[in-house]
PDB file of N, CA and C in Angstrom:
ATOM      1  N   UNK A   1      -4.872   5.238  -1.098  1.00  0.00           N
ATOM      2  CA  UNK A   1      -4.313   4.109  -0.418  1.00  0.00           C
ATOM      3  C   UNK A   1      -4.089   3.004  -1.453  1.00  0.00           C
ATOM      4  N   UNK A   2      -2.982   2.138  -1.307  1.00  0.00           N
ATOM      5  CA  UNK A   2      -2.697   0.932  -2.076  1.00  0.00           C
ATOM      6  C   UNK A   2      -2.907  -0.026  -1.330  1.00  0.00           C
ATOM      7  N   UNK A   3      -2.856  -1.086  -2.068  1.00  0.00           N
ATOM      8  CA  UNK A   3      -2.779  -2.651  -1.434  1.00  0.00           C
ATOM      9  C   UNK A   3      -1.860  -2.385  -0.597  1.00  0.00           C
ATOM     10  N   UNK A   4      -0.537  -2.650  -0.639  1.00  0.00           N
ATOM     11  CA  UNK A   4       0.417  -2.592   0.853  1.00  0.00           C
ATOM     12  C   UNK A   4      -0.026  -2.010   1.606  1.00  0.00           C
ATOM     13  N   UNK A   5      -0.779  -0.327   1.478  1.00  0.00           N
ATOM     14  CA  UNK A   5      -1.044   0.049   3.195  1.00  0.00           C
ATOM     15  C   UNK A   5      -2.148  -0.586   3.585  1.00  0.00           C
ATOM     16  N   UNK A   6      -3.178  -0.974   2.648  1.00  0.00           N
ATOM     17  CA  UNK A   6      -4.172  -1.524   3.200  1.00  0.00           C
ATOM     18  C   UNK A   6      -3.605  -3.214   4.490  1.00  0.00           C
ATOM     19  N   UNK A   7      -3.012  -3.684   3.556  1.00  0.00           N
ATOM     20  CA  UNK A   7      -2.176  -4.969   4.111  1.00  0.00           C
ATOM     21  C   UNK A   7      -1.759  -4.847   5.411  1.00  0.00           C
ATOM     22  N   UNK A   8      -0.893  -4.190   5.533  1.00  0.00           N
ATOM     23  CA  UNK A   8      -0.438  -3.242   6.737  1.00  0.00           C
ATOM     24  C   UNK A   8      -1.226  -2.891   7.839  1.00  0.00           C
ATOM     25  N   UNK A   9      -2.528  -2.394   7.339  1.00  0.00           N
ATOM     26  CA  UNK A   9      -3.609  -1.820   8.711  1.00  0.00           C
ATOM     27  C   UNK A   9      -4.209  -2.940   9.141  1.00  0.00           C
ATOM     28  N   UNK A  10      -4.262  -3.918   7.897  1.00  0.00           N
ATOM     29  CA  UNK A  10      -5.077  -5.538   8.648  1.00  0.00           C
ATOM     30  C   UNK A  10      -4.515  -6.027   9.287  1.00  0.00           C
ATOM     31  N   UNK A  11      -3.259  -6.259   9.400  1.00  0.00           N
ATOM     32  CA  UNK A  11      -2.010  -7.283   9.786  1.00  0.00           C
ATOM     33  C   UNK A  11      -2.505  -7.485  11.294  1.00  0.00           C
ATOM     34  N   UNK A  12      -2.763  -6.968  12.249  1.00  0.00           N
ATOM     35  CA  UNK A  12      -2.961  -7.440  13.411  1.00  0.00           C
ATOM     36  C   UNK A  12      -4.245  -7.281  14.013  1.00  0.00           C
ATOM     37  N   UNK A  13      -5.395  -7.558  13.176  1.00  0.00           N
ATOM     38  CA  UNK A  13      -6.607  -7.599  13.575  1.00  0.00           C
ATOM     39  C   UNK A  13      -6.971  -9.294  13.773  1.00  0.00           C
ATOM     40  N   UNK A  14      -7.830  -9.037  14.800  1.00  0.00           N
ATOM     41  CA  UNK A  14      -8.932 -10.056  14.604  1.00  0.00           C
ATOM     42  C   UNK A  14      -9.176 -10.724  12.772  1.00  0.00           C
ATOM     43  N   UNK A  15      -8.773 -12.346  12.818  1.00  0.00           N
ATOM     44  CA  UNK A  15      -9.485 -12.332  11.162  1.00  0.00           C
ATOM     45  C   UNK A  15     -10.819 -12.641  11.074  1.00  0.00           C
ATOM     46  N   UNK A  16     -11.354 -12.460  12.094  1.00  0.00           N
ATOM     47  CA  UNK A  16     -13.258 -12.513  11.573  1.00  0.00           C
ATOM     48  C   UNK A  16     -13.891 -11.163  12.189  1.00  0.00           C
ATOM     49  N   UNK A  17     -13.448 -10.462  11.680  1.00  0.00           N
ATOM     50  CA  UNK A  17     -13.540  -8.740  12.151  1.00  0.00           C
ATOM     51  C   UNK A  17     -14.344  -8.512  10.441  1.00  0.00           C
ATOM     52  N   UNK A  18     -15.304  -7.842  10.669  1.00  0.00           N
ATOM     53  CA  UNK A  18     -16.355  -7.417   9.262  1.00  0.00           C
ATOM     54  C   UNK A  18     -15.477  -6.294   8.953  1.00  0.00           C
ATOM     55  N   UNK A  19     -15.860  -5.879   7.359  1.00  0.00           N
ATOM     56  CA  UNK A  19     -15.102  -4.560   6.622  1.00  0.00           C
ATOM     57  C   UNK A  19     -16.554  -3.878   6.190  1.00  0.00           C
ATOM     58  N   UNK A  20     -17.104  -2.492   6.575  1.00  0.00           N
ATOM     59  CA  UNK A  20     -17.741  -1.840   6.100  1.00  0.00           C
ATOM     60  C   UNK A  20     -17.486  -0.572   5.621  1.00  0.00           C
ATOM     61  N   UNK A  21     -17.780   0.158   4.308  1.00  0.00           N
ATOM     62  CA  UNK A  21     -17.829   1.333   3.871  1.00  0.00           C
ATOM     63  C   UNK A  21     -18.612   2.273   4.465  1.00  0.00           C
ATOM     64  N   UNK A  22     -17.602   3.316   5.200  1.00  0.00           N
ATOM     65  CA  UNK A  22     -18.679   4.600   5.761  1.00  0.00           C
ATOM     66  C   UNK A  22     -18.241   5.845   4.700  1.00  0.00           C
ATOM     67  N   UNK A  23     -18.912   6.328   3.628  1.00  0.00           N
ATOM     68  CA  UNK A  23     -18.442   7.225   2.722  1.00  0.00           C
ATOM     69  C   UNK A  23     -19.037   8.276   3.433  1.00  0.00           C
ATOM     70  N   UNK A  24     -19.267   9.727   2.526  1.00  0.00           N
ATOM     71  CA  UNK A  24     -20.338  10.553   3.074  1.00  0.00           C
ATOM     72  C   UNK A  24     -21.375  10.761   3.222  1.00  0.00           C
ATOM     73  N   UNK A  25     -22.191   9.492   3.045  1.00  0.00           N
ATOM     74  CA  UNK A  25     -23.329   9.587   3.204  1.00  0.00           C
ATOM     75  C   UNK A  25     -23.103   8.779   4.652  1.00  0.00           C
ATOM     76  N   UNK A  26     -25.243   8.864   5.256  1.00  0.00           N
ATOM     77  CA  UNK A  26     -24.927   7.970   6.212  1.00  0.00           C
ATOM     78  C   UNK A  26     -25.192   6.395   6.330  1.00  0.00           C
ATOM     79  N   UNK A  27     -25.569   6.404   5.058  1.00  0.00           N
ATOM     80  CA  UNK A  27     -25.598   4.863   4.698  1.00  0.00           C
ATOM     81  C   UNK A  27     -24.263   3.967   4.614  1.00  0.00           C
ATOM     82  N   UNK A  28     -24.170   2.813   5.610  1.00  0.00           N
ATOM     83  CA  UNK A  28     -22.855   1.688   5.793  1.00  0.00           C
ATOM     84  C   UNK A  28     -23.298   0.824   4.933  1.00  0.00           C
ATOM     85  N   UNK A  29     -22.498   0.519   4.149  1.00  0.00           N
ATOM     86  CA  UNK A  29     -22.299  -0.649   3.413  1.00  0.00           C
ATOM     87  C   UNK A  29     -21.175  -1.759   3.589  1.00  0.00           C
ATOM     88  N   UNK A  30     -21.784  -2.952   3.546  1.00  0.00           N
ATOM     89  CA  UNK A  30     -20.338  -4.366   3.836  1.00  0.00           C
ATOM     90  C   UNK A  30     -19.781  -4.420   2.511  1.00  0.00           C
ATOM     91  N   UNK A  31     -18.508  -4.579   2.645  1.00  0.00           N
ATOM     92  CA  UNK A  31     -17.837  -4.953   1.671  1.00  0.00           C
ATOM     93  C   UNK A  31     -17.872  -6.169   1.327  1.00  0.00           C
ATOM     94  N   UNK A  32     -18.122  -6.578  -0.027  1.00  0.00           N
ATOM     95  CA  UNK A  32     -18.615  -7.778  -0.921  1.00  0.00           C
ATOM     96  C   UNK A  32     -17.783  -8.349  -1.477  1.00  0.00           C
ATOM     97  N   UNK A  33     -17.187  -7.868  -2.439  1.00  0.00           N
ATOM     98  CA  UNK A  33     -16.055  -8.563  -3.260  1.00  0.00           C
ATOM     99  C   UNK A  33     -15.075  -7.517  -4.148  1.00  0.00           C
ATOM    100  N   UNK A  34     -14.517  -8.012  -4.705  1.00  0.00           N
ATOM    101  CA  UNK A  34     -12.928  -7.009  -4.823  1.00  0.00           C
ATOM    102  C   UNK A  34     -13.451  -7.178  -6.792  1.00  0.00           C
ATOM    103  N   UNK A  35     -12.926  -5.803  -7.420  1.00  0.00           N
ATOM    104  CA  UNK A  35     -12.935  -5.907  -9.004  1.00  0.00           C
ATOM    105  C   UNK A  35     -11.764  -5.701  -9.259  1.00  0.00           C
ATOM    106  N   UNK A  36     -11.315  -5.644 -10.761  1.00  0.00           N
ATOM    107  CA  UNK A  36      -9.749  -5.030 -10.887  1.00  0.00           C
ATOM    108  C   UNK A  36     -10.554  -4.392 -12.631  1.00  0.00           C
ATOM    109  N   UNK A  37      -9.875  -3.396 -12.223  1.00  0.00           N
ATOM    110  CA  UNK A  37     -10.411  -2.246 -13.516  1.00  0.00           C
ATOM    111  C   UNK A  37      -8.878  -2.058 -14.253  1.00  0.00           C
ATOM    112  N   UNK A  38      -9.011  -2.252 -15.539  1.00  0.00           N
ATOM    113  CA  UNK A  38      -7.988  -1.523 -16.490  1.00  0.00           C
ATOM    114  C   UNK A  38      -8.273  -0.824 -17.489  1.00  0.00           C
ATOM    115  N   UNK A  39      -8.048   0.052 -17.555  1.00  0.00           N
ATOM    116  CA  UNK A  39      -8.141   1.204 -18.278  1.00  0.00           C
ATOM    117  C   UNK A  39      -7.085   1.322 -19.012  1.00  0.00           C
ATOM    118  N   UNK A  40      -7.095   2.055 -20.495  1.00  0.00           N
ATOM    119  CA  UNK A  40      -5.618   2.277 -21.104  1.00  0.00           C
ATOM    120  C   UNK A  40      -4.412   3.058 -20.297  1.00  0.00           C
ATOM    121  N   UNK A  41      -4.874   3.872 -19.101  1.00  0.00           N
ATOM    122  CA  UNK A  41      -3.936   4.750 -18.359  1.00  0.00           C
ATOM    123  C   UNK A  41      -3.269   4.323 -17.523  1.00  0.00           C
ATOM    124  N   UNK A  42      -4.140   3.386 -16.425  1.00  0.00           N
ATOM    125  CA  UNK A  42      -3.901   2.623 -15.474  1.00  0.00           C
ATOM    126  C   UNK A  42      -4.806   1.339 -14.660  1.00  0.00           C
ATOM    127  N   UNK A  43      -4.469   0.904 -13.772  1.00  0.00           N
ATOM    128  CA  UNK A  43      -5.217  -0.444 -13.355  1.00  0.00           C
ATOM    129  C   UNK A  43      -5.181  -0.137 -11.838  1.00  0.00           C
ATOM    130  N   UNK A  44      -6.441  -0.136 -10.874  1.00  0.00           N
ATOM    131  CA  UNK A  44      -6.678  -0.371 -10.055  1.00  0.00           C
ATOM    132  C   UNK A  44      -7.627  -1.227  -9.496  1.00  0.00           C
ATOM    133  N   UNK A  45      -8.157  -1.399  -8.013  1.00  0.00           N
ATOM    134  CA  UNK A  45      -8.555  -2.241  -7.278  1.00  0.00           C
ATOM    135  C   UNK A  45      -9.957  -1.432  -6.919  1.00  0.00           C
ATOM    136  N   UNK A  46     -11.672  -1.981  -6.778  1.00  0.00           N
ATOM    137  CA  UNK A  46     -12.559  -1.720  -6.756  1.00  0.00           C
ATOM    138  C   UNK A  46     -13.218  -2.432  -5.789  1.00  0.00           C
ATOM    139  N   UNK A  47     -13.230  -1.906  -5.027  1.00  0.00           N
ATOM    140  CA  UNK A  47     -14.220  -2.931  -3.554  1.00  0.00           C
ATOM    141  C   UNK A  47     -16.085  -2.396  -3.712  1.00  0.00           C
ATOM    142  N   UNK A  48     -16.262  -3.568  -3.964  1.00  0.00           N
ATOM    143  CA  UNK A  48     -17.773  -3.617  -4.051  1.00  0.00           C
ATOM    144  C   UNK A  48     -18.682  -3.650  -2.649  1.00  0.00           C
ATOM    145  N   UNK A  49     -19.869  -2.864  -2.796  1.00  0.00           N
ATOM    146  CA  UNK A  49     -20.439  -3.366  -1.225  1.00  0.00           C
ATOM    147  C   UNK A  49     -21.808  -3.752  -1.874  1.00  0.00           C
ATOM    148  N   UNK A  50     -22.782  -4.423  -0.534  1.00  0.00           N
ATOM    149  CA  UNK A  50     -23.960  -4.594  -0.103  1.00  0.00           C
ATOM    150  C   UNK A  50     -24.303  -3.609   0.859  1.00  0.00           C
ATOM    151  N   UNK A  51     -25.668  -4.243   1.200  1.00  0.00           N
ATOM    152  CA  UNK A  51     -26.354  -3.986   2.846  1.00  0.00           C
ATOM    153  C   UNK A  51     -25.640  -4.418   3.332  1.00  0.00           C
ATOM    154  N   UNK A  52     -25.361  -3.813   4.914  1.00  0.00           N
ATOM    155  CA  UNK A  52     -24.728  -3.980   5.825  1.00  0.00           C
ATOM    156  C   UNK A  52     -25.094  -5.872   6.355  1.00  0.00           C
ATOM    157  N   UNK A  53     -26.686  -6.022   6.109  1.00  0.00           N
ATOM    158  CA  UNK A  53     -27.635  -7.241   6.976  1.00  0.00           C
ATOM    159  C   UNK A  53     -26.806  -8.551   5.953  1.00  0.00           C
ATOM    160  N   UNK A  54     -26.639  -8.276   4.688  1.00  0.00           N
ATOM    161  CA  UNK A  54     -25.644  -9.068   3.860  1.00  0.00           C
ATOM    162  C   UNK A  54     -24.407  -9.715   4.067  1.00  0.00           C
ATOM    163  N   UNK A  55     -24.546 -10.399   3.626  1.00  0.00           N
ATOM    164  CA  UNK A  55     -23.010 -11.032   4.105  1.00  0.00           C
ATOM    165  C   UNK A  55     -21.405 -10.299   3.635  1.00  0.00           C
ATOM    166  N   UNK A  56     -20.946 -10.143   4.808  1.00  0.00           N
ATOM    167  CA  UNK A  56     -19.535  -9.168   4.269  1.00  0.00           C
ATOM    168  C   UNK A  56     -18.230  -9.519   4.318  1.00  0.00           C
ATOM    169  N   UNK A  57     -17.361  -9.244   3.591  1.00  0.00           N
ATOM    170  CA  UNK A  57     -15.728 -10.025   3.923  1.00  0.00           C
ATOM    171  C   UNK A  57     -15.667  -9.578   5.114  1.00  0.00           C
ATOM    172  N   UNK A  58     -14.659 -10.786   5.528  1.00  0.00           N
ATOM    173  CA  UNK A  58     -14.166 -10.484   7.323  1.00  0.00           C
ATOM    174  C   UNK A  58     -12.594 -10.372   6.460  1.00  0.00           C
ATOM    175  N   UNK A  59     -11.864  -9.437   7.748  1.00  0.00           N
ATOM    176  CA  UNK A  59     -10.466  -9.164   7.179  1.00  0.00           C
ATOM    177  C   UNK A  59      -9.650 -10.203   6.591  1.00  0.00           C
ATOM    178  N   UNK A  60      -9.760 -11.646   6.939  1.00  0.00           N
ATOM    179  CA  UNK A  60      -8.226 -12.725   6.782  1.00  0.00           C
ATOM    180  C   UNK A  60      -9.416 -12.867   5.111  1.00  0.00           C
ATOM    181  N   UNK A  61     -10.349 -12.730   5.034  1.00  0.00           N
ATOM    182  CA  UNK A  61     -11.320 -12.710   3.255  1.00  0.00           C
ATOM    183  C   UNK A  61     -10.192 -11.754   2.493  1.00  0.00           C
ATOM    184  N   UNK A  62     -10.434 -10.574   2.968  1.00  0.00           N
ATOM    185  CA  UNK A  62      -9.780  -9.678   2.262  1.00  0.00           C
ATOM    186  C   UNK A  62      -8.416  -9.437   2.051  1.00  0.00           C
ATOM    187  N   UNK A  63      -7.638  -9.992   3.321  1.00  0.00           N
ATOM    188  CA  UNK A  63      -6.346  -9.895   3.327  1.00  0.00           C
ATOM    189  C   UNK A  63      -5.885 -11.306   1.983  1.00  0.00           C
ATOM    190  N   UNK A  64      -6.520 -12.255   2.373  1.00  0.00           N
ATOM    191  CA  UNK A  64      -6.040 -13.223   1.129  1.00  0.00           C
ATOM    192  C   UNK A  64      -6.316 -12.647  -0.315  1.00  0.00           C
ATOM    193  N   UNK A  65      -7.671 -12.675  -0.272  1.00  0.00           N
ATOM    194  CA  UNK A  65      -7.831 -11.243  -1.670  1.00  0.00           C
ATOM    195  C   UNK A  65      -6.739 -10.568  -2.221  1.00  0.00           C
ATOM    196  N   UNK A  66      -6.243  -9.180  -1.438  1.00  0.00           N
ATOM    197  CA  UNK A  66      -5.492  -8.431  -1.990  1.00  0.00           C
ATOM    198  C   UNK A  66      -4.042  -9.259  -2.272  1.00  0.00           C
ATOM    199  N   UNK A  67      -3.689 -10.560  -1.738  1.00  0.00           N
ATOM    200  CA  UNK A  67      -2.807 -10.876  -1.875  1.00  0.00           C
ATOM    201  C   UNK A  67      -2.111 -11.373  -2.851  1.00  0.00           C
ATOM    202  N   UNK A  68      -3.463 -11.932  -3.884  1.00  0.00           N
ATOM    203  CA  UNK A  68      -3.625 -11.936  -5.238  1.00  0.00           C
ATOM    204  C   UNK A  68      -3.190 -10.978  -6.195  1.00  0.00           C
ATOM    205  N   UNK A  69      -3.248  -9.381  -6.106  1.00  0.00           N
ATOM    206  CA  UNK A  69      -3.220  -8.401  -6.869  1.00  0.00           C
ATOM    207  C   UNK A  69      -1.830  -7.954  -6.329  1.00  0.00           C
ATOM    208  N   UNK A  70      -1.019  -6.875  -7.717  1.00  0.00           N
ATOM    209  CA  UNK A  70       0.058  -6.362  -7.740  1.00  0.00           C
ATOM    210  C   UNK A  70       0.075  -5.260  -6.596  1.00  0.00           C
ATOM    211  N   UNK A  71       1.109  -5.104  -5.580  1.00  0.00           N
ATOM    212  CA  UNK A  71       1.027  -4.807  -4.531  1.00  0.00           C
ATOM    213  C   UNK A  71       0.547  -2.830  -4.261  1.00  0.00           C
ATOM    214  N   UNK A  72       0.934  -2.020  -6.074  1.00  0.00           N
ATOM    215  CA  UNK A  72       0.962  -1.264  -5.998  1.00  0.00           C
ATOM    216  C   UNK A  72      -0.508  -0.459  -6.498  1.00  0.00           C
ATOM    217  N   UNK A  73      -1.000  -0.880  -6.817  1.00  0.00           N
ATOM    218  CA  UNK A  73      -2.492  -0.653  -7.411  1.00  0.00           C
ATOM    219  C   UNK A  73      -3.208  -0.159  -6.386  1.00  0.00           C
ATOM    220  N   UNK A  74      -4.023   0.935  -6.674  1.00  0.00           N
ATOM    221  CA  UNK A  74      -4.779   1.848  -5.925  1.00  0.00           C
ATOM    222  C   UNK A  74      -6.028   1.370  -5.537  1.00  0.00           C
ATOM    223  N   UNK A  75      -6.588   1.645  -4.576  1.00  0.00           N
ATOM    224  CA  UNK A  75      -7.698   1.337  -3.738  1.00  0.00           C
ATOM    225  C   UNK A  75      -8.670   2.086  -3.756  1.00  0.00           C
ATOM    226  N   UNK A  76     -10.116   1.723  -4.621  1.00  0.00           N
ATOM    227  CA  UNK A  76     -10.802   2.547  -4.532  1.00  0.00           C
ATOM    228  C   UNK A  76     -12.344   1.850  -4.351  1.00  0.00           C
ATOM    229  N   UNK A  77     -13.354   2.808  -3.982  1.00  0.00           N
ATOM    230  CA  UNK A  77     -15.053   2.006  -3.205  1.00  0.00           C
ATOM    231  C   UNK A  77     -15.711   2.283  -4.416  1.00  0.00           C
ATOM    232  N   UNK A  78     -16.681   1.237  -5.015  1.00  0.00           N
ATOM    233  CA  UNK A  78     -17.953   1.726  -5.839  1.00  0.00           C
ATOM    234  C   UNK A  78     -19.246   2.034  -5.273  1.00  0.00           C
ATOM    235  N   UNK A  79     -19.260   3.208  -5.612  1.00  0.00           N
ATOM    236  CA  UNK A  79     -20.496   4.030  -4.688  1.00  0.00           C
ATOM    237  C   UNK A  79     -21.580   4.180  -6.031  1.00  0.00           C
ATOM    238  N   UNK A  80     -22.122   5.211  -5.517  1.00  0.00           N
ATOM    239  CA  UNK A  80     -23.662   5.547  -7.016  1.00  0.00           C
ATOM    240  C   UNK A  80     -22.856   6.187  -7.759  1.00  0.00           C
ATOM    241  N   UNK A  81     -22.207   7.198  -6.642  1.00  0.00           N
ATOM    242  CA  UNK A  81     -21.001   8.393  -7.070  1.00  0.00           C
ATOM    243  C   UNK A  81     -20.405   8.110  -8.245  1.00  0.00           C
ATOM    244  N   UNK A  82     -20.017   6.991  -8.362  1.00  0.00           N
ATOM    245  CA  UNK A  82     -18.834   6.379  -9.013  1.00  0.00           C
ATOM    246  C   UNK A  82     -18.263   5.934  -7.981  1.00  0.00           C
ATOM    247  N   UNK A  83     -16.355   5.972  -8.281  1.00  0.00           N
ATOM    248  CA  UNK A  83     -15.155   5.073  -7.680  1.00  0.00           C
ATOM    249  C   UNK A  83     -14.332   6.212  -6.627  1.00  0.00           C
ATOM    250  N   UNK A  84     -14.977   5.916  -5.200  1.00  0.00           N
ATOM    251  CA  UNK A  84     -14.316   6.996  -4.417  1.00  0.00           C
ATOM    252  C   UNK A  84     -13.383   6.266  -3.969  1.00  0.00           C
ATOM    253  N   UNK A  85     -12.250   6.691  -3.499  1.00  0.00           N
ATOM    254  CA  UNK A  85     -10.898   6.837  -3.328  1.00  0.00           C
ATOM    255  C   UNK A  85     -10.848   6.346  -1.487  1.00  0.00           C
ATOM    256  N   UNK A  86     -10.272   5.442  -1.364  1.00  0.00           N
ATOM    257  CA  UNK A  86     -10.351   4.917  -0.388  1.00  0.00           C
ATOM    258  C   UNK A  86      -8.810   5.382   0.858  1.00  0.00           C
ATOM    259  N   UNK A  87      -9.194   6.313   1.713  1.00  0.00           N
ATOM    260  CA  UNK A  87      -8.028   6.917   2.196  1.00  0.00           C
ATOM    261  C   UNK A  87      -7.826   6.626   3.366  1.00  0.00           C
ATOM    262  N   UNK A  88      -8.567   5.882   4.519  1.00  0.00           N
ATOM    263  CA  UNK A  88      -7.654   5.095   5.472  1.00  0.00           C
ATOM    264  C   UNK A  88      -9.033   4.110   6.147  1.00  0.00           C
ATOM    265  N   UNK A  89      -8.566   3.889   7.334  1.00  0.00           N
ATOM    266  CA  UNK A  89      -9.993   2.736   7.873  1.00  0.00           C
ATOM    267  C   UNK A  89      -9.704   3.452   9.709  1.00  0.00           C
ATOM    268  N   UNK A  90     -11.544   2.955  10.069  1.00  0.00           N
ATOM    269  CA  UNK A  90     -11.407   3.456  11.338  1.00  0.00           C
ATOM    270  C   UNK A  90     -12.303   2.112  12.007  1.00  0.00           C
ATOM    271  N   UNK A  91     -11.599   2.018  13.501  1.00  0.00           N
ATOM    272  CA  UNK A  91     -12.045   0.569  14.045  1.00  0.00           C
ATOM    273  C   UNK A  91     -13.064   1.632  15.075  1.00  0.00           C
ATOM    274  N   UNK A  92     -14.351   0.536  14.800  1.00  0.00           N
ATOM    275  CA  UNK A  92     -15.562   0.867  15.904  1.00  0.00           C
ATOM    276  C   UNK A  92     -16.442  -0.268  16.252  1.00  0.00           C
ATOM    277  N   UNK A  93     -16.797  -0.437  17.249  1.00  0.00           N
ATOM    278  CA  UNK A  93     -17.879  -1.632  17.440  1.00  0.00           C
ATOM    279  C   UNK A  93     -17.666  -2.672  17.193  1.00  0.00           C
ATOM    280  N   UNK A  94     -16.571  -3.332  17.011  1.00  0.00           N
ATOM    281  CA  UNK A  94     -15.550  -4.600  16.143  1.00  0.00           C
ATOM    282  C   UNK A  94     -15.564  -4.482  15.189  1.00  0.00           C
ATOM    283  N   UNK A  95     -15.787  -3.948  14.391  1.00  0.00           N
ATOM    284  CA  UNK A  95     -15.788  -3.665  12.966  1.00  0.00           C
ATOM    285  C   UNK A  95     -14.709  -2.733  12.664  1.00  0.00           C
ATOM    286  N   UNK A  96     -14.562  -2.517  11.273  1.00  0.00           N
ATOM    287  CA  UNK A  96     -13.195  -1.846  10.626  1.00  0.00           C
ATOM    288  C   UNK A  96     -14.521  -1.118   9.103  1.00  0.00           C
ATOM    289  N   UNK A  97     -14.073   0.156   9.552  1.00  0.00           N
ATOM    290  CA  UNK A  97     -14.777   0.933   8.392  1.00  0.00           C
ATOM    291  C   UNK A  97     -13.970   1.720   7.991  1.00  0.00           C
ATOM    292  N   UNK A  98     -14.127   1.645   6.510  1.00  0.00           N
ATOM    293  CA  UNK A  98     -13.246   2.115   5.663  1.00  0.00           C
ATOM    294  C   UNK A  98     -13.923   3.571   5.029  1.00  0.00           C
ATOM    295  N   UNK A  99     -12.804   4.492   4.856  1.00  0.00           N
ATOM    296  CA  UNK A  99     -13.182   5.551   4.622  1.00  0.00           C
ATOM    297  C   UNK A  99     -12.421   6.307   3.593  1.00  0.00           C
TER     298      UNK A  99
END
């Protein structure tokens, strides 16, 4: 996923709607703050998390965020894993978890 689709799935939410990471584990994490990685190959976008009990971007956080960065840059979560690949979001409980 890139910035534009991400942009796109926020566009008509609630803007004080929380963003949490549900990877494969079953631990949720809130999303914290945004990195930008460059590498000699390429440059993408790195969403950082916390504990869920932590304070987390609400969407109109994040939507201003990405609005900052070049629209085409890839979207990816920092886990223990490393940088998993962030491939769409699912709405539950008012919340928006990204997956």
């Amino acid at each position: 996923m890139n910035v534009t689709n991400l942009l796109v799935l926020l566009q008509d939410l609630r803007p004080n709607t929380q963003l949490y990471w549900a990877g494969e584990s079953s631990k949720i994490l809130g999303v914290s703050s945004i990195s930008l990685v460059k590498t000699n190959e390429n440059n993408y976008l790195v969403l950082n998390g916390k504990t869920p009990a932590q304070a987390t971007l609400k969407a109109w956080e994040l939507k201003f965020l990405l609005q900052t960065y070049p629209a085409t840059l890839a979207l990816y979560f920092n886990t223990q894993k490393g940088h998993q690949p962030i491939f769409g979001i699912r709405f539950a409980d008012g919340a928006i978890y990204l997956k």
